[in-house]
N, C-alpha and C. Protein backbone atom coordinates (compact mmCIF):
# COMPACT_ATOMS: atom_id res chain seq x y z
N UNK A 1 157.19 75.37 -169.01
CA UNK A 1 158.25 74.53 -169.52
C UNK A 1 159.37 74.47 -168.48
N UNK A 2 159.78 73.23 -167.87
CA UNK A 2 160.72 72.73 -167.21
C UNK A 2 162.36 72.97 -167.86
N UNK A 3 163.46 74.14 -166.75
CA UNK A 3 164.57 73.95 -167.57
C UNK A 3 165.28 72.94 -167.12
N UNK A 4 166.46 72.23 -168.02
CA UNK A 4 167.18 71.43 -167.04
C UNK A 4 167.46 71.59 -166.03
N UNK A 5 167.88 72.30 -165.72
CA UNK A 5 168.84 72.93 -164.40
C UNK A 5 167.33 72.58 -163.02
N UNK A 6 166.59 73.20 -163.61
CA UNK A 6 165.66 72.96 -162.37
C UNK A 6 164.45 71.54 -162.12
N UNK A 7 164.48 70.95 -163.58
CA UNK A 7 164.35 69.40 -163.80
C UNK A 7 165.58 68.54 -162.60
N UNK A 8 166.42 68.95 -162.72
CA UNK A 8 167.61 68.18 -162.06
C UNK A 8 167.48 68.01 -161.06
N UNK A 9 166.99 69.54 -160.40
CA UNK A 9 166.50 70.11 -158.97
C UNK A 9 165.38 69.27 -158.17
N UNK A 10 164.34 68.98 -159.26
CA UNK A 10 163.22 68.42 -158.56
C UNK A 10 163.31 66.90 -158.90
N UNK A 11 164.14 66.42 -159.39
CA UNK A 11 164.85 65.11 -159.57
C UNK A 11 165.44 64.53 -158.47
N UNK A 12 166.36 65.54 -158.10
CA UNK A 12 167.40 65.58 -156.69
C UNK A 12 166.37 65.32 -155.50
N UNK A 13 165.33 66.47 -155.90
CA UNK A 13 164.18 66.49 -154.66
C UNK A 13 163.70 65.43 -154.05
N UNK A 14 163.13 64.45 -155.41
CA UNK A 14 162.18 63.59 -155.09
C UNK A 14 162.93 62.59 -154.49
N UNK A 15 164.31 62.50 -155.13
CA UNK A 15 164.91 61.54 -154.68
C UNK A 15 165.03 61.67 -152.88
N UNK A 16 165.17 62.85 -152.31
CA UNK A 16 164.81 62.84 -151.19
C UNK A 16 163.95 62.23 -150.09
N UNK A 17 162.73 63.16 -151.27
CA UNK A 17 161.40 62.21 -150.45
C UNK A 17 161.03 60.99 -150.47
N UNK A 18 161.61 60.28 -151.92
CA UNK A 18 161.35 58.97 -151.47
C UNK A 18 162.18 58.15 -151.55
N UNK A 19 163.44 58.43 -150.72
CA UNK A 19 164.38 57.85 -150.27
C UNK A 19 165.01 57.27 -150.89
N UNK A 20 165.64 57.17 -152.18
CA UNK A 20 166.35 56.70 -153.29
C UNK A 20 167.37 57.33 -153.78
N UNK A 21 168.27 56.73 -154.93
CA UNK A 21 168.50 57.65 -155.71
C UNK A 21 168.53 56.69 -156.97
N UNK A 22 167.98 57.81 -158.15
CA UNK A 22 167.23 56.80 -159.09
C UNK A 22 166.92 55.22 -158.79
N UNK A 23 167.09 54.23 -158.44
CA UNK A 23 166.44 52.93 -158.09
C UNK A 23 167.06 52.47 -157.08
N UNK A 24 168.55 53.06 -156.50
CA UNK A 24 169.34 52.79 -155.25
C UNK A 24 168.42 52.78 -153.87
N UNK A 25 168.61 51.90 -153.27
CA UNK A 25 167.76 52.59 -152.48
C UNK A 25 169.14 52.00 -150.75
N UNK A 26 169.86 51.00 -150.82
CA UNK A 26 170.75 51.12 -150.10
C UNK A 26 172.06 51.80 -150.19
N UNK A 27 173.07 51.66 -149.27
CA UNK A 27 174.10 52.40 -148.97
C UNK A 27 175.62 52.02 -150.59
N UNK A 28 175.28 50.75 -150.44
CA UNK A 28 176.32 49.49 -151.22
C UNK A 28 175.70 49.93 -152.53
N UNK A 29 174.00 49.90 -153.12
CA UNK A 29 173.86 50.16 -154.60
C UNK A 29 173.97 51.63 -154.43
N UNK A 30 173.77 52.60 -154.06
CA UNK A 30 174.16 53.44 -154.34
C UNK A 30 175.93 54.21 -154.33
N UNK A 31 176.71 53.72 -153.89
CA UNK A 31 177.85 53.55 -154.12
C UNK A 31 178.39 52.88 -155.34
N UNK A 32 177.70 51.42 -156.08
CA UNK A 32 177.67 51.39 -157.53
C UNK A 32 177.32 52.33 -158.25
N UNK A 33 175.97 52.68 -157.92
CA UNK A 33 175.27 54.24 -159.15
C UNK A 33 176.27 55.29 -158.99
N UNK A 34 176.72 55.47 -158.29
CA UNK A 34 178.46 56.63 -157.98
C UNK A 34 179.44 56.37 -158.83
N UNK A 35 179.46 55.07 -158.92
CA UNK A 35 181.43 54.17 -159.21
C UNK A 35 180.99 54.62 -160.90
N UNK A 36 179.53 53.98 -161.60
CA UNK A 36 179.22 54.16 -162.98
C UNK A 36 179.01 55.51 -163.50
N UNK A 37 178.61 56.34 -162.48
CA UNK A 37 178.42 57.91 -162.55
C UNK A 37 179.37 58.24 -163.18
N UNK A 38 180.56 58.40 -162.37
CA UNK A 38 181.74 58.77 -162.49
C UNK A 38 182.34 58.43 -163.98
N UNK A 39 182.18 57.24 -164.64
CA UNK A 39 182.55 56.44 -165.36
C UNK A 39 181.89 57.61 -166.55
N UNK A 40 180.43 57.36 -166.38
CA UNK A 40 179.32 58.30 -167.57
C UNK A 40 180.17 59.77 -167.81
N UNK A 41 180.61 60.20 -166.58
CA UNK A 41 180.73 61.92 -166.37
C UNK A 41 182.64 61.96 -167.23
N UNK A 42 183.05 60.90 -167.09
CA UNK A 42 184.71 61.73 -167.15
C UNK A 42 184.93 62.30 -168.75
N UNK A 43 184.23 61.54 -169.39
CA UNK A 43 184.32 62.12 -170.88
C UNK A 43 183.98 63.75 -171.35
N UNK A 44 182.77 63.90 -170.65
CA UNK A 44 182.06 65.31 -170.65
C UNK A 44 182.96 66.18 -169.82
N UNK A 45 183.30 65.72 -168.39
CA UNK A 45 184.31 67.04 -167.61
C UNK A 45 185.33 67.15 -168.11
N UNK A 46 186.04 66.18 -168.68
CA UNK A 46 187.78 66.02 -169.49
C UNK A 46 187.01 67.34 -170.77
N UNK A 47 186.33 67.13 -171.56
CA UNK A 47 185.93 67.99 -172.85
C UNK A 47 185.15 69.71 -171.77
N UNK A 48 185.02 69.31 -170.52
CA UNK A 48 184.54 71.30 -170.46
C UNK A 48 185.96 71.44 -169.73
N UNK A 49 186.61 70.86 -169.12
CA UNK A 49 187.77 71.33 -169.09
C UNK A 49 188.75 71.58 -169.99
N UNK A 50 188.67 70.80 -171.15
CA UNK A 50 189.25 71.27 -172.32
C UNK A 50 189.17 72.36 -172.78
N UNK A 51 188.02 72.58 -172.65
CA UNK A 51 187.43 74.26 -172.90
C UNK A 51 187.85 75.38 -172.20
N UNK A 52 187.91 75.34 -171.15
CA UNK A 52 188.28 76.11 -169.95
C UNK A 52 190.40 76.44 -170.40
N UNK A 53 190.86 75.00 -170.70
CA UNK A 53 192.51 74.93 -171.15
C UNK A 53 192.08 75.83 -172.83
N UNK A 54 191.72 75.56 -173.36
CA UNK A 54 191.82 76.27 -175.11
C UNK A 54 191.46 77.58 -174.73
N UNK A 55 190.60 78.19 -174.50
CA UNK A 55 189.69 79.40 -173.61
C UNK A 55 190.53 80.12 -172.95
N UNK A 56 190.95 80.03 -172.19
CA UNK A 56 191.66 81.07 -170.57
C UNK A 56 193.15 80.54 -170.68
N UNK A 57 193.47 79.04 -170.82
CA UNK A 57 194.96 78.92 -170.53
C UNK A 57 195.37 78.86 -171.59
N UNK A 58 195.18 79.01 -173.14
CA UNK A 58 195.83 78.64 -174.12
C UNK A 58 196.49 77.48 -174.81
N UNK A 59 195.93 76.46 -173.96
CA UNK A 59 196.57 75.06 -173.97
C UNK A 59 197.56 74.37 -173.19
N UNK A 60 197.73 75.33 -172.64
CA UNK A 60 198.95 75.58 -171.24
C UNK A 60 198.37 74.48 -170.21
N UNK A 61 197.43 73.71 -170.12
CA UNK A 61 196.72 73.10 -169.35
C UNK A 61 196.67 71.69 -169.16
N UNK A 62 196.91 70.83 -168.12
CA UNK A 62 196.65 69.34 -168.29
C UNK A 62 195.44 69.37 -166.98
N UNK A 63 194.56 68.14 -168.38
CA UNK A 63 193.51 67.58 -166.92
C UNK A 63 193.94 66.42 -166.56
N UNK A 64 193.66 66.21 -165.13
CA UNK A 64 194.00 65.29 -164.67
C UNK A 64 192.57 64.60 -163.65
N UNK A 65 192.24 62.91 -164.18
CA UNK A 65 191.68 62.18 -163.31
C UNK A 65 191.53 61.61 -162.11
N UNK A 66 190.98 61.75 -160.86
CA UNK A 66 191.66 60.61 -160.15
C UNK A 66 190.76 59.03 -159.92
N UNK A 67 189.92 59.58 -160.97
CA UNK A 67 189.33 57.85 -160.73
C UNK A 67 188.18 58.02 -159.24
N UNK A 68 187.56 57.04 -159.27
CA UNK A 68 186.95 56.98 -157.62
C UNK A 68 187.48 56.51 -156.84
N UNK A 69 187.84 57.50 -155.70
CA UNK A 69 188.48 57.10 -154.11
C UNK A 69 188.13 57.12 -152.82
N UNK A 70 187.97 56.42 -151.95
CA UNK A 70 187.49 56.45 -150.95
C UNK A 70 188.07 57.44 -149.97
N UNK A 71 186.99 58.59 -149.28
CA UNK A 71 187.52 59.59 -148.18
C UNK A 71 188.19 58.63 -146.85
N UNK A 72 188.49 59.39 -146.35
CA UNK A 72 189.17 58.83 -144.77
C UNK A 72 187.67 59.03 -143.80
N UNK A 73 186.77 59.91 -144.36
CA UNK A 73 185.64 59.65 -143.18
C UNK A 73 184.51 58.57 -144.05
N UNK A 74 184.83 58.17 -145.24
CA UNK A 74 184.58 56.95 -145.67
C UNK A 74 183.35 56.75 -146.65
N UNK A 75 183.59 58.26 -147.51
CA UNK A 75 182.92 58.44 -148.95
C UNK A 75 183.40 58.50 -149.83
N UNK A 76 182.51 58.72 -150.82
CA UNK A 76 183.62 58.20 -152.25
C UNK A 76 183.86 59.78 -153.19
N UNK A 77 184.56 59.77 -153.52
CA UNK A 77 184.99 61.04 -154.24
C UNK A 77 185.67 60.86 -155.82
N UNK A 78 185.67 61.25 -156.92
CA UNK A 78 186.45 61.59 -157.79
C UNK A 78 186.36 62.73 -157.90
N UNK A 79 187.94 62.76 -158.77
CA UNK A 79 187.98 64.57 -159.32
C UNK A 79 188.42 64.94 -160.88
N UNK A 80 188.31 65.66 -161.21
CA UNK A 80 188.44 66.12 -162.36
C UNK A 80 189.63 67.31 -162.49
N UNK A 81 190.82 67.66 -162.12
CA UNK A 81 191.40 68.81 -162.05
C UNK A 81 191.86 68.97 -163.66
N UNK A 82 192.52 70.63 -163.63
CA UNK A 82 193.09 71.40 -164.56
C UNK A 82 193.70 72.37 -164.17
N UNK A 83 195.35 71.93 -164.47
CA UNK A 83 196.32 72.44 -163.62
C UNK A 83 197.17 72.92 -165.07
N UNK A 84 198.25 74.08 -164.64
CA UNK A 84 198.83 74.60 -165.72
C UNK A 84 199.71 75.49 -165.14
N UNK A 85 201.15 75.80 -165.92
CA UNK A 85 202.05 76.52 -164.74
C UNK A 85 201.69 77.46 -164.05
N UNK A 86 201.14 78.33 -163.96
CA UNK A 86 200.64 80.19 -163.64
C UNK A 86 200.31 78.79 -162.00
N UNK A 87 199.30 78.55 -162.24
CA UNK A 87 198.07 77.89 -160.99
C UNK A 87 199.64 77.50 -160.39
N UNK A 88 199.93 76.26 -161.14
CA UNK A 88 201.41 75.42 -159.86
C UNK A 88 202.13 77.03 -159.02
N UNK A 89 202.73 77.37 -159.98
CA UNK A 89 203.99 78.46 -159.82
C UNK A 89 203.44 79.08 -158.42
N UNK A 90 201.60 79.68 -158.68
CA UNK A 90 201.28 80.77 -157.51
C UNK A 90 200.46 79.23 -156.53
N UNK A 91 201.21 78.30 -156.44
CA UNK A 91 200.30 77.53 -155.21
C UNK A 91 198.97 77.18 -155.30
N UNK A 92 197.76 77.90 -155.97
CA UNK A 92 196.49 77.55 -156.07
C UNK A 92 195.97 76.30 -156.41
N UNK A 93 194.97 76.10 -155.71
CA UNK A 93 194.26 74.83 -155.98
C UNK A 93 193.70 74.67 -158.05
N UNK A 94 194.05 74.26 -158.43
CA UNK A 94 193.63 74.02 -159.75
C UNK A 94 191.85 74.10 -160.22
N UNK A 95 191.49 74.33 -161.11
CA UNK A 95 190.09 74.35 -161.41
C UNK A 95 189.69 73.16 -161.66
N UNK A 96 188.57 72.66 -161.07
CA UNK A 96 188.27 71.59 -160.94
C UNK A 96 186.78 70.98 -160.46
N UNK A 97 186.61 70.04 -160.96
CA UNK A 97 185.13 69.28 -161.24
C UNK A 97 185.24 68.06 -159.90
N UNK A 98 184.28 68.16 -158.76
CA UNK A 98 184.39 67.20 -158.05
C UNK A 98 183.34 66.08 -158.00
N UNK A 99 182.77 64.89 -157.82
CA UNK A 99 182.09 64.45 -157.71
C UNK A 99 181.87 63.77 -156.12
N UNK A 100 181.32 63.94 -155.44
CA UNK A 100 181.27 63.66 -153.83
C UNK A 100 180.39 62.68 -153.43
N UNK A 101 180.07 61.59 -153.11
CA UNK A 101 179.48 61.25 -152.06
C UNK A 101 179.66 60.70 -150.70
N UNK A 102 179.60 61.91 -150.07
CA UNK A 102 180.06 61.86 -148.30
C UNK A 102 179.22 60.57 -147.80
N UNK A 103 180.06 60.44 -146.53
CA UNK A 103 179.82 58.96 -145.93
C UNK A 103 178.42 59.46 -145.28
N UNK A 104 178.06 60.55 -144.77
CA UNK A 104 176.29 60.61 -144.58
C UNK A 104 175.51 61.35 -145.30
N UNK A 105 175.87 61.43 -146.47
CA UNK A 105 174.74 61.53 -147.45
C UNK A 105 173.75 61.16 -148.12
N UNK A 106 172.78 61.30 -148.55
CA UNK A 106 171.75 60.50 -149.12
C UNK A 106 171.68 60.31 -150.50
N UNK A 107 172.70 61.05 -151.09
CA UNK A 107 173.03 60.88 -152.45
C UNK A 107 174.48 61.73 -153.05
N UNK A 108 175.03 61.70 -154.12
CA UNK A 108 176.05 62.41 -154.06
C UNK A 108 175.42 63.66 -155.32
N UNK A 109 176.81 64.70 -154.81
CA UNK A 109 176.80 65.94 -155.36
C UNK A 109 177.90 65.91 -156.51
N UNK A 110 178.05 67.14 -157.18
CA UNK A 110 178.95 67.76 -157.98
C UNK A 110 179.11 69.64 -157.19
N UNK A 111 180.84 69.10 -157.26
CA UNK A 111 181.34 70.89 -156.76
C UNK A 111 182.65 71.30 -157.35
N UNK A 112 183.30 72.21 -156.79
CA UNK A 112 184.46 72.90 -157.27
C UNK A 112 185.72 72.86 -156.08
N UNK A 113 186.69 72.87 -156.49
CA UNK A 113 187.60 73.37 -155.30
C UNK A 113 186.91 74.58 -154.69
N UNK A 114 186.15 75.66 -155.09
CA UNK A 114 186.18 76.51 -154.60
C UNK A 114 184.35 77.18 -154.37
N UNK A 115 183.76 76.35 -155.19
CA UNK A 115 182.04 76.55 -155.10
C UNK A 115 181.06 75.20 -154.52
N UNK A 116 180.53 75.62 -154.19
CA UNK A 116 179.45 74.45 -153.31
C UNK A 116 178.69 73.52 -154.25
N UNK A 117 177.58 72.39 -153.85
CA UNK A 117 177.64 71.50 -154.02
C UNK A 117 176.20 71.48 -155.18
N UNK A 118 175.97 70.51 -155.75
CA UNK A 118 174.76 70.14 -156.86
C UNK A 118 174.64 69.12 -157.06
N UNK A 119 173.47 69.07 -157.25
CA UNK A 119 172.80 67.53 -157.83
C UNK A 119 173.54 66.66 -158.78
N UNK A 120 173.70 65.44 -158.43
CA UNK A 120 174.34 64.92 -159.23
C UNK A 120 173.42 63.62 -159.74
N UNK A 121 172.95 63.67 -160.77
CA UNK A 121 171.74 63.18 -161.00
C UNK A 121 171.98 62.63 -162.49
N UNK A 122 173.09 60.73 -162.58
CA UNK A 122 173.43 60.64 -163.78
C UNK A 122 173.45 59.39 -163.45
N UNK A 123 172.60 58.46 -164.57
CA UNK A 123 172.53 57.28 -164.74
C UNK A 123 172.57 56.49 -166.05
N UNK A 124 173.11 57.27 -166.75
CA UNK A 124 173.24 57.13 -168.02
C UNK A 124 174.09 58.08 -168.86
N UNK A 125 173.88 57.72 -170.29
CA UNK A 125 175.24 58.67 -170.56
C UNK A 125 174.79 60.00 -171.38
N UNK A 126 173.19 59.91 -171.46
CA UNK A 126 172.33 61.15 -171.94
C UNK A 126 172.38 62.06 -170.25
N UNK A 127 172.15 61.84 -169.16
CA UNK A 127 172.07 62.34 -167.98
C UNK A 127 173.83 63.02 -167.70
N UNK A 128 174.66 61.95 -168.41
CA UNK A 128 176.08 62.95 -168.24
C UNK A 128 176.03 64.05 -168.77
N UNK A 129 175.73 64.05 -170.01
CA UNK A 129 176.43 64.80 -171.37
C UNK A 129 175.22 65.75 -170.70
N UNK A 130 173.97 65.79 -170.01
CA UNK A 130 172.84 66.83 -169.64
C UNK A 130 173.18 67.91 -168.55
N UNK A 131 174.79 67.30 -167.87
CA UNK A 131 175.74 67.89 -166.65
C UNK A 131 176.62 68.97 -167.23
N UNK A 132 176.82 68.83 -169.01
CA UNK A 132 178.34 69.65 -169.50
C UNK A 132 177.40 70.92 -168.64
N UNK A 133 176.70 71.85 -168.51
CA UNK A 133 176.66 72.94 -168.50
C UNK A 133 176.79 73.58 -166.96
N UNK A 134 176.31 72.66 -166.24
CA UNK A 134 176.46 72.64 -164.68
C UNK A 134 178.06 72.61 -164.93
N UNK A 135 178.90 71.63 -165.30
CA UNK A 135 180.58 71.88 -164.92
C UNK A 135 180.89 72.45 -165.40
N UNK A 136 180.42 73.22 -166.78
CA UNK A 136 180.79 74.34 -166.73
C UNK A 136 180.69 75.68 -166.17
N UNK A 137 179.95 75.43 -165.33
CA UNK A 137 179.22 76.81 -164.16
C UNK A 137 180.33 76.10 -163.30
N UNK A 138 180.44 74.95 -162.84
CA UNK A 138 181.40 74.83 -161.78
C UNK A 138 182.86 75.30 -161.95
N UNK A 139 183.32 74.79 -163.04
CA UNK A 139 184.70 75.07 -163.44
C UNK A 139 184.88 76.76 -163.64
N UNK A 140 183.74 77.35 -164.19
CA UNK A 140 183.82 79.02 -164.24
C UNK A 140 183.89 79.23 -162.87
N UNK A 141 182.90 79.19 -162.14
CA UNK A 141 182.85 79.49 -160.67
C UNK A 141 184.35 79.69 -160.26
N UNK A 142 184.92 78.29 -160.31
CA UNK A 142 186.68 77.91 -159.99
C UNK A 142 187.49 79.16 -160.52
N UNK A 143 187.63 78.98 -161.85
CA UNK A 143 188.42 80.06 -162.23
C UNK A 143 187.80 81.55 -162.18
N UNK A 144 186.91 82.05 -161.52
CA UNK A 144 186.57 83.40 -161.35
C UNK A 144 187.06 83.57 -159.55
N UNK A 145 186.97 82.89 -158.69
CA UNK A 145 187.52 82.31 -157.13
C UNK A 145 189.11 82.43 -157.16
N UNK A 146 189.91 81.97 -157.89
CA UNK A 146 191.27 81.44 -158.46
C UNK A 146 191.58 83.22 -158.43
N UNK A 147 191.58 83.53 -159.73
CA UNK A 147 191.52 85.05 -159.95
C UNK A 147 191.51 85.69 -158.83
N UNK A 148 190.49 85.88 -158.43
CA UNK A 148 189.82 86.40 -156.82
C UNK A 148 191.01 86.26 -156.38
N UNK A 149 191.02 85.27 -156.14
CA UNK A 149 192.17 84.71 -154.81
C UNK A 149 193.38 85.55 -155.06
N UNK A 150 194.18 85.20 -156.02
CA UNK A 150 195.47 85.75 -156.92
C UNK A 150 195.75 86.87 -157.44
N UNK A 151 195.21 86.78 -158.66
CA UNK A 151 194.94 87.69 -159.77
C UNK A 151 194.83 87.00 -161.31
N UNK A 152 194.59 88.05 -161.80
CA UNK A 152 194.21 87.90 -163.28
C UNK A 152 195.55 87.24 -164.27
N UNK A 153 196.61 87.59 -163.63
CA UNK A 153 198.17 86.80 -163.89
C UNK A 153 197.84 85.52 -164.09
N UNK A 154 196.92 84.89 -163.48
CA UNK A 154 196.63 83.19 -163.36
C UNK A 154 196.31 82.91 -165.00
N UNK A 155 195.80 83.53 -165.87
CA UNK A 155 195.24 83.20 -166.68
C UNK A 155 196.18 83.75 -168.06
N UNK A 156 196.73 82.59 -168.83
CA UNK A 156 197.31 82.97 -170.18
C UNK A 156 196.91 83.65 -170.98
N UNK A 157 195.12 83.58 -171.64
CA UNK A 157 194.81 84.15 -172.24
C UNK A 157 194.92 85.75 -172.23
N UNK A 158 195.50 86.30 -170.62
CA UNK A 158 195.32 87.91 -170.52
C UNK A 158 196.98 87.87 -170.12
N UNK A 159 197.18 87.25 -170.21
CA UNK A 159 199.10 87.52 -170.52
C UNK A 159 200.03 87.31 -171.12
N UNK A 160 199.81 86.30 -172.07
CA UNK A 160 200.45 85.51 -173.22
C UNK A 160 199.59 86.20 -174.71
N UNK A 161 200.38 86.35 -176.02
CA UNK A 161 199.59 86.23 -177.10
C UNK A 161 199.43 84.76 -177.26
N UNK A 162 198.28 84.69 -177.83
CA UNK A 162 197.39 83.66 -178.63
C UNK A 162 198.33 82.97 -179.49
N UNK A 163 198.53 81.70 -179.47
CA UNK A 163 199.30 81.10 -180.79
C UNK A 163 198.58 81.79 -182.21
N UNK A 164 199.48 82.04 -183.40
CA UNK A 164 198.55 82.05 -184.44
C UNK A 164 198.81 80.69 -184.91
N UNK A 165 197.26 81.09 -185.87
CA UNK A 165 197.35 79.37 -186.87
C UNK A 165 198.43 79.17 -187.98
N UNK A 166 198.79 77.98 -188.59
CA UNK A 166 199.59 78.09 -189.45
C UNK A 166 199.15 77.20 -190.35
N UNK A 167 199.58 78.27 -191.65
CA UNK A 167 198.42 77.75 -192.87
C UNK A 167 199.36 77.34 -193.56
């Protein structure tokens, strides 16, 4: 039995070998399959970053989009950040969901400010919602790096009490 994670893998693969990505097979449609990617993915990274803000920052957290933008060496990028005072205050790069496709690549990835790169393998909006668990490995990755970097101060949940509920 095939898991996702490694379905994705040999997805990514083939797309290699036979020079595509899902039906793209030039520079221009595959830069569309990117622009709609992006489009499929922001709902799902906005909701695991939500998770990551309710979870670790206490709500203390805004995500922020930037839409798809073109690099200066002339690929396309969106991002997904989650920024919150502790991160601003100590300078750190925010936790965050990237979507990449570099100007010589053969297809684009998903990464972190702070962890390397993955298949990004979404053409639909069952293939997004099949990514929550990858950004969430990415976005953990981020905030376990963050920490690293800093300290454990970065994170509300281990320095702030918990709101209680009110009934």
């Amino acid at each position: 039995m095939s898991t996702p994670i490694n379905e994705a893998l040999l997805r990514h693969f083939r797309d290699l070998r036979d020079g595509v990505h899902g039906q793209a097979v030039s520079r221009e449609d595959k830069e569309r399959v990117f622009a709609t990617a992006v489009e499929l993915l922001d709902p799902v990274a906005r909701r695991v970053l939500a998770e990551f803000d309710a979870d670790l920052l206490l709500g203390t957290g805004e995500v922020v989009a930037s839409g798809v933008t073109r690099s200066k060496e002339g690929g396309l990028n969106a991002m997904w950040s989650l920024t919150w005072p502790e991160q601003r205050a100590a300078q750190e790069q925010p936790i965050a969901v990237v979507a990449h496709y570099g100007a010589g690549f053969h297809h684009p990835h998903l990464r972190g400010n702070t962890v390397g790169d993955w298949p990004m393998n979404v053409f639909d909006a069952a293939d997004a919602e099949a990514q929550a668990d990858t950004l969430r490995v990415i976005a953990a990755g981020d905030a376990h790096n963050l920490v690293f970097q800093e300290s454990y101060r970065l994170m509300p949940a281990l320095t702030r009490s918990a709101p209680t509920a009110r009934h």
